[in-house]
C-alpha atoms as a PDB file:
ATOM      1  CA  UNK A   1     134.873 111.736  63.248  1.00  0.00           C
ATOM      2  CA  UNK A   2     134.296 112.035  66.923  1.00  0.00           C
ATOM      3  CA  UNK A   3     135.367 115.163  68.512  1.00  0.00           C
ATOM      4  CA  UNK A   4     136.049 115.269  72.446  1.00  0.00           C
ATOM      5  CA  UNK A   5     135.964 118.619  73.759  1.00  0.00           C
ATOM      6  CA  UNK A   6     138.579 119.058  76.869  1.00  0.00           C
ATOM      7  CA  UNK A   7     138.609 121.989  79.313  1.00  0.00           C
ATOM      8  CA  UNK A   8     141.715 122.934  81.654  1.00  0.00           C
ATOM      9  CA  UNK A   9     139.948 120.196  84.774  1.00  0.00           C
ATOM     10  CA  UNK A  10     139.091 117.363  82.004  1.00  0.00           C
ATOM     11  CA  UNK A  11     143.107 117.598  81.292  1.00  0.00           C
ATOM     12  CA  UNK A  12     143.675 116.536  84.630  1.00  0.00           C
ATOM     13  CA  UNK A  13     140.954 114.237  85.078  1.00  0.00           C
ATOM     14  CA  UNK A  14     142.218 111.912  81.960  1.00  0.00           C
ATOM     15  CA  UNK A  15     142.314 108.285  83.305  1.00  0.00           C
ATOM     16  CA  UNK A  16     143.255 105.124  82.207  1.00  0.00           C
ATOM     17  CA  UNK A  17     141.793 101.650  82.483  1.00  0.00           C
ATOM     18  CA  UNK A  18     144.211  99.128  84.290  1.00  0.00           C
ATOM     19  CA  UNK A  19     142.302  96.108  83.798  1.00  0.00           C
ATOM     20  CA  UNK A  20     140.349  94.742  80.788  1.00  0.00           C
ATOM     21  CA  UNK A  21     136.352  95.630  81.382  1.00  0.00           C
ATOM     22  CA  UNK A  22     134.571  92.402  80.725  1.00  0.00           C
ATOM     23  CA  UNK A  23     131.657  93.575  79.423  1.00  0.00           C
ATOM     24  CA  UNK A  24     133.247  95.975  77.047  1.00  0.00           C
ATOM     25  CA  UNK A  25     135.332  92.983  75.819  1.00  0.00           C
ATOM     26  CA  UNK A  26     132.189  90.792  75.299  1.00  0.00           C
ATOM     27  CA  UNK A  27     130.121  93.558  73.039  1.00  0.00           C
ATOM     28  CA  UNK A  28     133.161  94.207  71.135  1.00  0.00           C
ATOM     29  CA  UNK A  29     133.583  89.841  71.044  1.00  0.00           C
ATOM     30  CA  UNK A  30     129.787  89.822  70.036  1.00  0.00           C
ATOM     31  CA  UNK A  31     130.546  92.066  67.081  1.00  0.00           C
ATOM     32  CA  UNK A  32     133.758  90.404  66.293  1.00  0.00           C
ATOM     33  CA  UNK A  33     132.262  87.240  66.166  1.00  0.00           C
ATOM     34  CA  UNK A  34     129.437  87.904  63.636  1.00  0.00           C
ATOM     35  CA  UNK A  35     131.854  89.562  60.811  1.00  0.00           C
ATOM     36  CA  UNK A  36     135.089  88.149  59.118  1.00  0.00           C
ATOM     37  CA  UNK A  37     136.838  91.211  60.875  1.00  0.00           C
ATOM     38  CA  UNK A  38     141.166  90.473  61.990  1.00  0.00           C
ATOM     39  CA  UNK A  39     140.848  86.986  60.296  1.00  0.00           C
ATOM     40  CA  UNK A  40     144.549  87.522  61.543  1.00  0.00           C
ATOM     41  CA  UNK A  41     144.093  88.198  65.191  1.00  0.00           C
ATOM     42  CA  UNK A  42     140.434  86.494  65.999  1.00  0.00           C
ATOM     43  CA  UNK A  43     140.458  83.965  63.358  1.00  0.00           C
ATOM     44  CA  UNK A  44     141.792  81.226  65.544  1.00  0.00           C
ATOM     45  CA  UNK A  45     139.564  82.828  68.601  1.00  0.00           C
ATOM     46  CA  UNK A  46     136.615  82.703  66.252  1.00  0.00           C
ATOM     47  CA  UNK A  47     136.573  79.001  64.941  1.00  0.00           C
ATOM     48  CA  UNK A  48     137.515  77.651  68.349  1.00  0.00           C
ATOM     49  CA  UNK A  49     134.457  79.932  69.788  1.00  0.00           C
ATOM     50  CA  UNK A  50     132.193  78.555  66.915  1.00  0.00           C
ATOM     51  CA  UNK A  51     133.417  74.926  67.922  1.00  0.00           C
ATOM     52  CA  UNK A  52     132.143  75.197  71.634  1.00  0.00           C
ATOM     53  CA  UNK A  53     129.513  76.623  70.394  1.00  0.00           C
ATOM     54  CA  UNK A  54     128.142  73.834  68.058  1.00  0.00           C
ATOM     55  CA  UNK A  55     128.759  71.542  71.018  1.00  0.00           C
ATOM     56  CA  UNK A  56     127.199  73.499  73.775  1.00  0.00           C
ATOM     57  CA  UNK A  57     123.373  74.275  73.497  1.00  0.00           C
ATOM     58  CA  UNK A  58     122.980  76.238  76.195  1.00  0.00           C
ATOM     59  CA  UNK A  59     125.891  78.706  75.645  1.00  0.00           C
ATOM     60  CA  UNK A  60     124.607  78.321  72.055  1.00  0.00           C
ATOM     61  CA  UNK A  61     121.320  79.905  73.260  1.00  0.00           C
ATOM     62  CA  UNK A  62     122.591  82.488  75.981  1.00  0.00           C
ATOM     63  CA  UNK A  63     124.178  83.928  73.277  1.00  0.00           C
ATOM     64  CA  UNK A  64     121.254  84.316  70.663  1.00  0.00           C
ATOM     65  CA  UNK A  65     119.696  87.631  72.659  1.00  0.00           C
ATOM     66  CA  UNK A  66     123.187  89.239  73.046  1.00  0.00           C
ATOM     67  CA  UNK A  67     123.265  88.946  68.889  1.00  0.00           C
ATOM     68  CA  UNK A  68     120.263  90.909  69.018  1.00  0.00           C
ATOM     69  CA  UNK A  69     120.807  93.617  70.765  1.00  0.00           C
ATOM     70  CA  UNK A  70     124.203  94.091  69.702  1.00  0.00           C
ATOM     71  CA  UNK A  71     124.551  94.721  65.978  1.00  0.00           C
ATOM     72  CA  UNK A  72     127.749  94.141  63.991  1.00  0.00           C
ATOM     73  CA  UNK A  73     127.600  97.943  63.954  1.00  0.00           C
ATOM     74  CA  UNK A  74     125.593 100.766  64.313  1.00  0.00           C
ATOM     75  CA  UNK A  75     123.851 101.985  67.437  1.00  0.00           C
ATOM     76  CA  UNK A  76     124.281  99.554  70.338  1.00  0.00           C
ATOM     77  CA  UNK A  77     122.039 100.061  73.977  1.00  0.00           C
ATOM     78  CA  UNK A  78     124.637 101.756  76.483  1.00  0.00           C
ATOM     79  CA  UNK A  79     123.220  99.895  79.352  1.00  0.00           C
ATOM     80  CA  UNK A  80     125.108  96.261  78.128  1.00  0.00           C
ATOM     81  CA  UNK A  81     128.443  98.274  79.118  1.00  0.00           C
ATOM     82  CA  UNK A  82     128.062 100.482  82.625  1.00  0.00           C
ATOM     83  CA  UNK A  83     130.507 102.022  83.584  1.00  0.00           C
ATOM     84  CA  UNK A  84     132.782 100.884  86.876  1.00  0.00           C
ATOM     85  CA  UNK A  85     135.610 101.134  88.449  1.00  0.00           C
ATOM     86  CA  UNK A  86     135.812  97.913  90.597  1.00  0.00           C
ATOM     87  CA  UNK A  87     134.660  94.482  91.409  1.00  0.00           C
ATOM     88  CA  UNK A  88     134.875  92.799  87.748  1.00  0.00           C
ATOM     89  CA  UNK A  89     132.039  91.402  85.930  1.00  0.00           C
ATOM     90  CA  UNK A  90     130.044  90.789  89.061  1.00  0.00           C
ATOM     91  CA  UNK A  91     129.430  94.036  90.004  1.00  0.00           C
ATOM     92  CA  UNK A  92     129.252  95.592  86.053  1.00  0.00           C
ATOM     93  CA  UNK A  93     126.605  92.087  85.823  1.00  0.00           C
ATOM     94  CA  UNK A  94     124.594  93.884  88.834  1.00  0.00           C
ATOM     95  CA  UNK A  95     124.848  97.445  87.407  1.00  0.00           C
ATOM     96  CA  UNK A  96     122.776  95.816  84.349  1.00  0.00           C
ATOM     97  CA  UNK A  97     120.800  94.096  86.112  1.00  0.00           C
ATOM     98  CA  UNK A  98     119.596  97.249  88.333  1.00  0.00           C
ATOM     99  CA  UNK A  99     119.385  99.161  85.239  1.00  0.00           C
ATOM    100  CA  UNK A 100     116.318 101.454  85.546  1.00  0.00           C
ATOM    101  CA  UNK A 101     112.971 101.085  83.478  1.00  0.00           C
ATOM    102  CA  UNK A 102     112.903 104.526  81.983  1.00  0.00           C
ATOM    103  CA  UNK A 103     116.541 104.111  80.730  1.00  0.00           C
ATOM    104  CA  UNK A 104     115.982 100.502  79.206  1.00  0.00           C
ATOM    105  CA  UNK A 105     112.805 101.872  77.632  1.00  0.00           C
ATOM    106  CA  UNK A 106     114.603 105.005  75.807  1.00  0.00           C
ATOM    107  CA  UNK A 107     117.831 102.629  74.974  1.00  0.00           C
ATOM    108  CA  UNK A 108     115.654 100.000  73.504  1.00  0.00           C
ATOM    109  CA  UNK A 109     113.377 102.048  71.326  1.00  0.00           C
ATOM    110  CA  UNK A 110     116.708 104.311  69.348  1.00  0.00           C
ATOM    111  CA  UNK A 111     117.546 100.488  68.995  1.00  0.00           C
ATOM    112  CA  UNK A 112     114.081  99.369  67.223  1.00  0.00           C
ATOM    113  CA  UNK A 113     114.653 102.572  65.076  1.00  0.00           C
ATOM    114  CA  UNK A 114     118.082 101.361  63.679  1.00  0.00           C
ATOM    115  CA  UNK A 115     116.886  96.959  63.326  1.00  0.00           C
ATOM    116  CA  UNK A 116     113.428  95.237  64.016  1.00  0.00           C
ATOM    117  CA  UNK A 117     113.532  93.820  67.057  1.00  0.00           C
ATOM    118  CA  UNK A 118     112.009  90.588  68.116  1.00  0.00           C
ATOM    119  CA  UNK A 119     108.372  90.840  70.670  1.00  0.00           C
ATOM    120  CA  UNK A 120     110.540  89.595  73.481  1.00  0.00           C
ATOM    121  CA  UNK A 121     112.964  92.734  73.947  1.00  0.00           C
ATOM    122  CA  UNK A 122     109.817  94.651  74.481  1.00  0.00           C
ATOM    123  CA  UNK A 123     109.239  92.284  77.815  1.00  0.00           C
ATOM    124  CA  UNK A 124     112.673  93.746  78.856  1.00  0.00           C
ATOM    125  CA  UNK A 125     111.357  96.543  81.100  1.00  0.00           C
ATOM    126  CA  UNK A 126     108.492  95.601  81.604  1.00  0.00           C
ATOM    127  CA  UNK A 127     107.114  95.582  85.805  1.00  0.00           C
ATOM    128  CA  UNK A 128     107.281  92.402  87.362  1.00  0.00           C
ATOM    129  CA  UNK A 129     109.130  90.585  84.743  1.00  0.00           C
ATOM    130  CA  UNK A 130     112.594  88.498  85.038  1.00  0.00           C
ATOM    131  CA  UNK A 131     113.482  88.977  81.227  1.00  0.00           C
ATOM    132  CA  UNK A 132     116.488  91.529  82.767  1.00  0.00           C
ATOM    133  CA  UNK A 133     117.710  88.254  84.718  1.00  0.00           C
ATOM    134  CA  UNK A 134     117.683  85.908  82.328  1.00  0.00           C
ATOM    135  CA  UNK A 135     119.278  88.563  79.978  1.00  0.00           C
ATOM    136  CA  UNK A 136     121.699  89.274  82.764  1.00  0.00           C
ATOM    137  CA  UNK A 137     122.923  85.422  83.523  1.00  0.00           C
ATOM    138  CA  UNK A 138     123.083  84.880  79.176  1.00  0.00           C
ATOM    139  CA  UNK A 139     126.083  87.959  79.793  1.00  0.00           C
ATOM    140  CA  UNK A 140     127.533  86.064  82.508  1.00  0.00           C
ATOM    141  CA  UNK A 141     127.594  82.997  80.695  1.00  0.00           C
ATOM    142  CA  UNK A 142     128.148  84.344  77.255  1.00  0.00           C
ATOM    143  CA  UNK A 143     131.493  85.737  78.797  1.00  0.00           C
ATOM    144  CA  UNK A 144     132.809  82.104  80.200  1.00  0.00           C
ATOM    145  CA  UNK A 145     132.270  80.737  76.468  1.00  0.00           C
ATOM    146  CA  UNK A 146     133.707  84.124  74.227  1.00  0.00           C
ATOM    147  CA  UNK A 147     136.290  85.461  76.880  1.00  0.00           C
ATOM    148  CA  UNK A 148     137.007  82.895  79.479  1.00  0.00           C
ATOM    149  CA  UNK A 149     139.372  80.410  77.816  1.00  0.00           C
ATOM    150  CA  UNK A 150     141.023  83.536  76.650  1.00  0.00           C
ATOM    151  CA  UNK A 151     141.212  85.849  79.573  1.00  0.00           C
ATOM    152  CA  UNK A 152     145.063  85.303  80.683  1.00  0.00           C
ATOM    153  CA  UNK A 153     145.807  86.377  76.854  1.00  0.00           C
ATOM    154  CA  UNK A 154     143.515  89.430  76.691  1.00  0.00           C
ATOM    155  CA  UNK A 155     144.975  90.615  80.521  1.00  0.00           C
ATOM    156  CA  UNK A 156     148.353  90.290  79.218  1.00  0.00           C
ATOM    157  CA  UNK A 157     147.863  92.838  75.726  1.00  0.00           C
ATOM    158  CA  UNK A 158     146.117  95.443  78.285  1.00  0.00           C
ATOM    159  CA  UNK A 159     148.957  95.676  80.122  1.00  0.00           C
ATOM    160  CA  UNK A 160     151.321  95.620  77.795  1.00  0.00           C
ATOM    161  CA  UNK A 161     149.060  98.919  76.280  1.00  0.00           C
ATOM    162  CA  UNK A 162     148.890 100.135  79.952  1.00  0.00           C
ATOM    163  CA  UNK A 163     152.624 100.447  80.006  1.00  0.00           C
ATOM    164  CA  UNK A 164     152.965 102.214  77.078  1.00  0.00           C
ATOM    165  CA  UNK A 165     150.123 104.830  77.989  1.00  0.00           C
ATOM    166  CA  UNK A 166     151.990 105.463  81.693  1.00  0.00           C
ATOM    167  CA  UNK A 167     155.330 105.462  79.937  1.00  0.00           C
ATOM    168  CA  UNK A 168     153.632 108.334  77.538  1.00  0.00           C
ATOM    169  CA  UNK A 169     152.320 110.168  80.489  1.00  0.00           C
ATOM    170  CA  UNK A 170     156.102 109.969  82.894  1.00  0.00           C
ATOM    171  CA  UNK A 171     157.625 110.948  79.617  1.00  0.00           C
ATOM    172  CA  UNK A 172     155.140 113.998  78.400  1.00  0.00           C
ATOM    173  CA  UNK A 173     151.913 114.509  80.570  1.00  0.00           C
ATOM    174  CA  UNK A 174     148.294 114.327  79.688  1.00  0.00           C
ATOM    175  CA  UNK A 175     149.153 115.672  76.061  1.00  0.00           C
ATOM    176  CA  UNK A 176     151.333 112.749  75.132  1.00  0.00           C
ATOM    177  CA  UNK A 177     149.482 110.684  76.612  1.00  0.00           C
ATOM    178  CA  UNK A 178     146.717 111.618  73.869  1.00  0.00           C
ATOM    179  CA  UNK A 179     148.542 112.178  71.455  1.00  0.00           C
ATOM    180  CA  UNK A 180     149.815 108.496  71.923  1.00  0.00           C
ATOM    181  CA  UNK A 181     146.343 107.287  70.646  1.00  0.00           C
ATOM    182  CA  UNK A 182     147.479 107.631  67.360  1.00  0.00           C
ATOM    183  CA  UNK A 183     146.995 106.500  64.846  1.00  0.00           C
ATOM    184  CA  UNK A 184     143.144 105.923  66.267  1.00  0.00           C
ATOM    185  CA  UNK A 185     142.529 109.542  67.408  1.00  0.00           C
ATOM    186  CA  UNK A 186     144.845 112.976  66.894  1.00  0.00           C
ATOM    187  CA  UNK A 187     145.707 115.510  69.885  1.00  0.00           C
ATOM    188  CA  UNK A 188     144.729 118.479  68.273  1.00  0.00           C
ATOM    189  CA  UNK A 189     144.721 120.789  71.406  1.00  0.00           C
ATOM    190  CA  UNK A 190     142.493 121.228  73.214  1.00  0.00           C
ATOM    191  CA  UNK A 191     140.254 118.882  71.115  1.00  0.00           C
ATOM    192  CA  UNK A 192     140.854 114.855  70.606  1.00  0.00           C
ATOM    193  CA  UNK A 193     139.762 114.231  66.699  1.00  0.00           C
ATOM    194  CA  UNK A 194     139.017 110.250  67.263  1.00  0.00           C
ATOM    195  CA  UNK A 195     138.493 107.784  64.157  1.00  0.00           C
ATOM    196  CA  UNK A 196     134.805 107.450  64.139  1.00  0.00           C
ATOM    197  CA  UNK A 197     131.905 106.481  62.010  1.00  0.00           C
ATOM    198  CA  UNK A 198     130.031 109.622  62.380  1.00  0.00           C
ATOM    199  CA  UNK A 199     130.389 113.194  62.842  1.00  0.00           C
ATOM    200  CA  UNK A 200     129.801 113.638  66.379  1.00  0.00           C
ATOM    201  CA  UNK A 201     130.623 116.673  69.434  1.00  0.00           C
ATOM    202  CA  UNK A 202     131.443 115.316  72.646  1.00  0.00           C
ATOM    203  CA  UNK A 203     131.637 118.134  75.492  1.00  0.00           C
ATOM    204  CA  UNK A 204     133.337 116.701  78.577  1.00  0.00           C
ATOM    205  CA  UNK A 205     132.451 119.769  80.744  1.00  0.00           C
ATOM    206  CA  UNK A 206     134.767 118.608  83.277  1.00  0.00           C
ATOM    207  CA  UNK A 207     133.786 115.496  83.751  1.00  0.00           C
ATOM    208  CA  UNK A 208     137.265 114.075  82.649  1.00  0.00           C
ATOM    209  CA  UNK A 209     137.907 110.945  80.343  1.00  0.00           C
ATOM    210  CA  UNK A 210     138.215 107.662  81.248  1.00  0.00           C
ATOM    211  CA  UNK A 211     140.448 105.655  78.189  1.00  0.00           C
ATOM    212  CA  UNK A 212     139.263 101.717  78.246  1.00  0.00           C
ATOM    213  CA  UNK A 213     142.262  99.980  76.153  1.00  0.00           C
ATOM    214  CA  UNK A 214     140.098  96.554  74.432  1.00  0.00           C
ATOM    215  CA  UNK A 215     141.243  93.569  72.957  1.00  0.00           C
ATOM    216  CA  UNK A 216     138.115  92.822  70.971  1.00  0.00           C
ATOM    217  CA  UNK A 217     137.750  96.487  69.647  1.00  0.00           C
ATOM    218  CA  UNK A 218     138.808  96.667  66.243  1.00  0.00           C
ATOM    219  CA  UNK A 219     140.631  99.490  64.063  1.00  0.00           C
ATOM    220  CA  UNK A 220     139.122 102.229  65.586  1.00  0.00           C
ATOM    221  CA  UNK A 221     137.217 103.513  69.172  1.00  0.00           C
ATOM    222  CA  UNK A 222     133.772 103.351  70.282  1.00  0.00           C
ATOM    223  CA  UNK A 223     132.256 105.365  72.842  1.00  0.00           C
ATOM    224  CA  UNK A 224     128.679 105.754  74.910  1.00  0.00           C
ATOM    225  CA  UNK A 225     126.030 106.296  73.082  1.00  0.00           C
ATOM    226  CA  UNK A 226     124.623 108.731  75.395  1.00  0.00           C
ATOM    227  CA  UNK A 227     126.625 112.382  75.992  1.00  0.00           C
ATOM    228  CA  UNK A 228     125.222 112.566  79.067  1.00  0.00           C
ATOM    229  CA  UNK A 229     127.008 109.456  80.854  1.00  0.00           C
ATOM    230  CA  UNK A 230     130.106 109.567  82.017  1.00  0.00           C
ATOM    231  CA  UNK A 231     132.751 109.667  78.896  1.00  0.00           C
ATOM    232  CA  UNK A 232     134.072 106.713  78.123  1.00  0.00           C
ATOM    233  CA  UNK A 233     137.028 106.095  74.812  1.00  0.00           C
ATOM    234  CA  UNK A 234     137.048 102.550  74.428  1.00  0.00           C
ATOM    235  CA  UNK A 235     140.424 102.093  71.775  1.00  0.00           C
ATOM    236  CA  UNK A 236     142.024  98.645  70.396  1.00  0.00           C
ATOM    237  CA  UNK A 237     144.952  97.702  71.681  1.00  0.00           C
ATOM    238  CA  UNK A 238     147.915  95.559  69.831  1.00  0.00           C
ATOM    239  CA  UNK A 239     147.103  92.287  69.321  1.00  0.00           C
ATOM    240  CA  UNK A 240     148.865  88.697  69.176  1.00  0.00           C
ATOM    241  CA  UNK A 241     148.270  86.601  66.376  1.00  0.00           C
ATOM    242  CA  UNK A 242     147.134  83.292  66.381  1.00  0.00           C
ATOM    243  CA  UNK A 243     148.658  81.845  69.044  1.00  0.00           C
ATOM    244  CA  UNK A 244     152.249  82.561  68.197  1.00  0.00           C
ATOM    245  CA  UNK A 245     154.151  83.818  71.154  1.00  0.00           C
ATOM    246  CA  UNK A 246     157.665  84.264  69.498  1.00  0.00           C
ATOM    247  CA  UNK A 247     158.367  82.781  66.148  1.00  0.00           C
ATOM    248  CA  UNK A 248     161.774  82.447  64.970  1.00  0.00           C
ATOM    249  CA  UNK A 249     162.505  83.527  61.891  1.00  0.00           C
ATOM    250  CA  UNK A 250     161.399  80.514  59.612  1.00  0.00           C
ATOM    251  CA  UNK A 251     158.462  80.665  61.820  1.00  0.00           C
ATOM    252  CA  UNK A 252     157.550  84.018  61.629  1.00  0.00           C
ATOM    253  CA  UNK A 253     157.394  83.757  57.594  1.00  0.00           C
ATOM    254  CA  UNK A 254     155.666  81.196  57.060  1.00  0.00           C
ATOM    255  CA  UNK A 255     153.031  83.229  59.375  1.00  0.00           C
ATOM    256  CA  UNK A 256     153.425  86.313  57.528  1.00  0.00           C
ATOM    257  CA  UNK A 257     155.384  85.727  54.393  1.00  0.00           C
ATOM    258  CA  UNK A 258     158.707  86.918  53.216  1.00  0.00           C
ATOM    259  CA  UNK A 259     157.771  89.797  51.548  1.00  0.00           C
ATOM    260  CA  UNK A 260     156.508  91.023  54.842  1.00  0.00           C
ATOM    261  CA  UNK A 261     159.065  89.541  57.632  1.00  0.00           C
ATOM    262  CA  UNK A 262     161.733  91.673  55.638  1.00  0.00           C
ATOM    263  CA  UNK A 263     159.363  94.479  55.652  1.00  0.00           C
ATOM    264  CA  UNK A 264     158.406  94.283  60.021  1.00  0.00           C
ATOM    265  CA  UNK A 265     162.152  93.470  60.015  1.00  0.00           C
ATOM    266  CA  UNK A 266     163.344  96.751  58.455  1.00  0.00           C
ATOM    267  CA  UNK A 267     161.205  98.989  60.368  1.00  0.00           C
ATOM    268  CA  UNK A 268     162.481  97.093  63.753  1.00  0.00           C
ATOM    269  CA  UNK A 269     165.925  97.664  62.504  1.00  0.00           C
ATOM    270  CA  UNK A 270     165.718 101.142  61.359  1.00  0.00           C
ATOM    271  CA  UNK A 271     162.933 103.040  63.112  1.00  0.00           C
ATOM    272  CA  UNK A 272     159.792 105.384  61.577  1.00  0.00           C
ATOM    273  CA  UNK A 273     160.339 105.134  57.539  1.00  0.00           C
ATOM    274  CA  UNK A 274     158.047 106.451  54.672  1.00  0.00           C
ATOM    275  CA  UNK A 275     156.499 103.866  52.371  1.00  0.00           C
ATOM    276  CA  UNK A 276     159.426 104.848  49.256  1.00  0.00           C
ATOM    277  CA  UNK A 277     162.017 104.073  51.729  1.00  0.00           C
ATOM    278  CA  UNK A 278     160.641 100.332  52.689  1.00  0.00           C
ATOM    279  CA  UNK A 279     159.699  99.943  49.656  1.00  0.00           C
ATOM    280  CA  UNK A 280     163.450 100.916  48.168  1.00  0.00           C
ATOM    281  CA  UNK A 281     164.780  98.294  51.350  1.00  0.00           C
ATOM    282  CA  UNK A 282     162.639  95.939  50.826  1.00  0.00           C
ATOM    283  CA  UNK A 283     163.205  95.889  46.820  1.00  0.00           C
ATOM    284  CA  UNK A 284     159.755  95.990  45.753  1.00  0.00           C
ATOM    285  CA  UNK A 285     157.443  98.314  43.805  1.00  0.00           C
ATOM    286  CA  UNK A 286     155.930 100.988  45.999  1.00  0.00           C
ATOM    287  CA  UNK A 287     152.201  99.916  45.527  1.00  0.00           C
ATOM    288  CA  UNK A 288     153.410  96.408  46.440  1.00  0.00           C
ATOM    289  CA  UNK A 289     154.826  98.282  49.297  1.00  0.00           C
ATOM    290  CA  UNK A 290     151.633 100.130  50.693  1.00  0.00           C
ATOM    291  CA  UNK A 291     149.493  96.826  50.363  1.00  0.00           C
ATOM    292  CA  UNK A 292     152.199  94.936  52.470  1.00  0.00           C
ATOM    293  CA  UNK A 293     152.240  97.560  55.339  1.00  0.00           C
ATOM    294  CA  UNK A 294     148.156  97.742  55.045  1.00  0.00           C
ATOM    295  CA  UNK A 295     148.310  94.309  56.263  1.00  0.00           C
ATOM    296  CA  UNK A 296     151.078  94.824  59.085  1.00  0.00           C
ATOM    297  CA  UNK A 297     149.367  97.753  59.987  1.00  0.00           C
ATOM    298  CA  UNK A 298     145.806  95.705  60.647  1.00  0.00           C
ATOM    299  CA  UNK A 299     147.402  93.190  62.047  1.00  0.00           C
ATOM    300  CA  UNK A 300     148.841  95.284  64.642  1.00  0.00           C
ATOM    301  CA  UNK A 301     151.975  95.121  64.095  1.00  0.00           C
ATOM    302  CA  UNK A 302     153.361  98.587  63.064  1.00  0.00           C
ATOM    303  CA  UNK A 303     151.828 101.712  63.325  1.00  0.00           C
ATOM    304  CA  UNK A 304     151.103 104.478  60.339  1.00  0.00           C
ATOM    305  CA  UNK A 305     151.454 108.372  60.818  1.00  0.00           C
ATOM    306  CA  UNK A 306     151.385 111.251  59.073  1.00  0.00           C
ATOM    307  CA  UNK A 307     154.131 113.831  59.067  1.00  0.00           C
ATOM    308  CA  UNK A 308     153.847 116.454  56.633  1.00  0.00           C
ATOM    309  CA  UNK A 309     153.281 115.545  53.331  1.00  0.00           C
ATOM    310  CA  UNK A 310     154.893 112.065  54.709  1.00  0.00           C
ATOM    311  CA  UNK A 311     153.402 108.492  56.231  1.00  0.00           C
ATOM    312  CA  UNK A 312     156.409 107.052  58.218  1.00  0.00           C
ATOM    313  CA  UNK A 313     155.494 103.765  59.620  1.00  0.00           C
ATOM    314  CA  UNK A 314     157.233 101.629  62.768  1.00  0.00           C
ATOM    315  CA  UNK A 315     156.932  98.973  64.460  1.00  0.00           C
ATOM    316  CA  UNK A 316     154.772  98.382  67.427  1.00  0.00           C
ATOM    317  CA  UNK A 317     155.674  96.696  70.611  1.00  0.00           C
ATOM    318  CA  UNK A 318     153.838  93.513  69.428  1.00  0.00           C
ATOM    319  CA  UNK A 319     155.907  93.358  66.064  1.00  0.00           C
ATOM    320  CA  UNK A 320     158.463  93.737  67.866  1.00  0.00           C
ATOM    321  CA  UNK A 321     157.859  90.924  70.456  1.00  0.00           C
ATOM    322  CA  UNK A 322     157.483  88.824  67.190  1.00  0.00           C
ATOM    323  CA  UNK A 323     160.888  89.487  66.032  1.00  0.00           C
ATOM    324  CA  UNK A 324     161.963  88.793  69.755  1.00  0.00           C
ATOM    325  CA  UNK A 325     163.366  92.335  69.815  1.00  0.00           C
END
């Protein structure tokens, strides 16, 4: 578990992204693209990917040294995602391109401790040496092959997330706003518990939080490596599947089945319900019950939290857009 430590000034320093972060997308692609991760919501994104792939050399290539240095998981250099707050890729392209010897050195040697790293990363900050540019132009291009074709798509779920985070923070403040992460992290005041790998103690020391909503990130946040940089949550947003826009109803289960059309159905219908009481709708035995909303639920398309001694589950803005609701 990650645990973000806010003062009084970080509560009002609490920011959110408005526009998907390019380079954030394409490590989170990178990882998503190497593992059989959402088969639901990248599996159609994956093979078509793999396809221009096999037909392209060079983006084949340009996209070798990105597998390298950015593992499926584990420890990945924070210098592939600087933060900014403007100018798109080209100026977060730049920012890694100016990146300084003595950090690329440090960031580079945690990552030889985690994976053995090919001779050439070594070259990588190294005096005198255009290893940086030719890493920096296999981002740029590695980003028109894995995010390009799909960049209206990926703009439209971070807004849609974008709504719902202002419409939190109209409707409650900077609490609600937090505590609308769930279920990836829990506002636990005045400390955000975040669904994490490993145990970890982020102070923000005033420094505020800046929330990066991600189509590529999958079932839980990631964050910098490095406390001392400015904080960064990067969180998954809701996702579209395949590339189903709104399915009618014959259409929608043959894409999810009946079992679970009646089930995304109910909770439309009927609001927040504990697994017993979809399971008693949908007339099915309660394990049968839990598997079907464990597959909803990674698919994005309700949301699981706990109340009590309770899990009530709904149905999230993109289930709902499914059912044309």
């Amino acid at each position: 578990m990650l645990r973000i430590h806010f003062t009084s000034q970080d509560l009002q320093s609490v920011r959110v992204a408005r526009q998907p972060h390019a380079l954030w997308e394409l490590v989170c692609g990178v990882c998503r693209l190497d593992t059989r991760q959402g088969a639901l919501e990248f599996g159609h994104w994956r093979r078509s990917v793999r396809e221009g792939l096999a037909r392209d050399p060079r983006a084949r290539r340009a996209l070798l040294p990105l597998q390298t240095l950015i593992p499926p998981v584990g420890y990945i250099p924070d210098f592939l995602t600087p933060s900014v707050t403007g100018g798109g890729l080209a100026v977060g392209l730049e920012e890694v391109r100016s990146t300084s010897r003595t950090r690329l050195t440090r960031e580079l040697t945690r990552l030889a401790e985690s994976r053995p790293l090919p001779s050439w990363v070594s070259s990588l900050n190294r005096p005198g040496v255009k290893a940086l540019g030719t890493l920096t132009r296999a981002l740029e291009l590695s980003c028109r092959t894995l995010l390009e074709p799909y960049w209206p798509r990926i703009q439209t779920a971070i807004g849609n997330d974008v709504e719902l985070r202002s419409r939190a923070l109209l409707d409650g403040g900077t609490s609600a706003l937090l505590d609308a992460l769930r279920p990836h992290a829990r506002w636990n005041a005045p400390v955000l518990e975040v669904n994490y790998p490993v145990d970890r103690e982020l102070y923000l020391e005033g420094r505020g939080l800046l929330l990066v909503p991600s189509y590529f990130c999958w079932r839980r946040p990631t964050a910098l490596a490095d406390p001392t940089l400015g904080p960064v949550l990067v969180y998954p947003v809701a996702k579209q599947p395949l590339e189903v826009a709104r399915a009618g109803k014959d259409g929608l289960e043959r894409l999810l089945g009946r079992t679970r059309t009646v089930v995304l159905a109910h909770l439309a219908n009927h609001g927040a319900r504990t697994t017993s009481e979809v399971a008693s709708a949908a007339n099915i035995a309660l394990p049968s019950a839990s598997y079907q909303l464990g597959v909803l639920r990674d698919g994005g398309l309700i949301a699981s939290h706990r109340e009590g001694q309770f899990v009530r589950h709904s149905a999230t803005p993109l289930g709902l857009r499914l059912l044309d609701r």
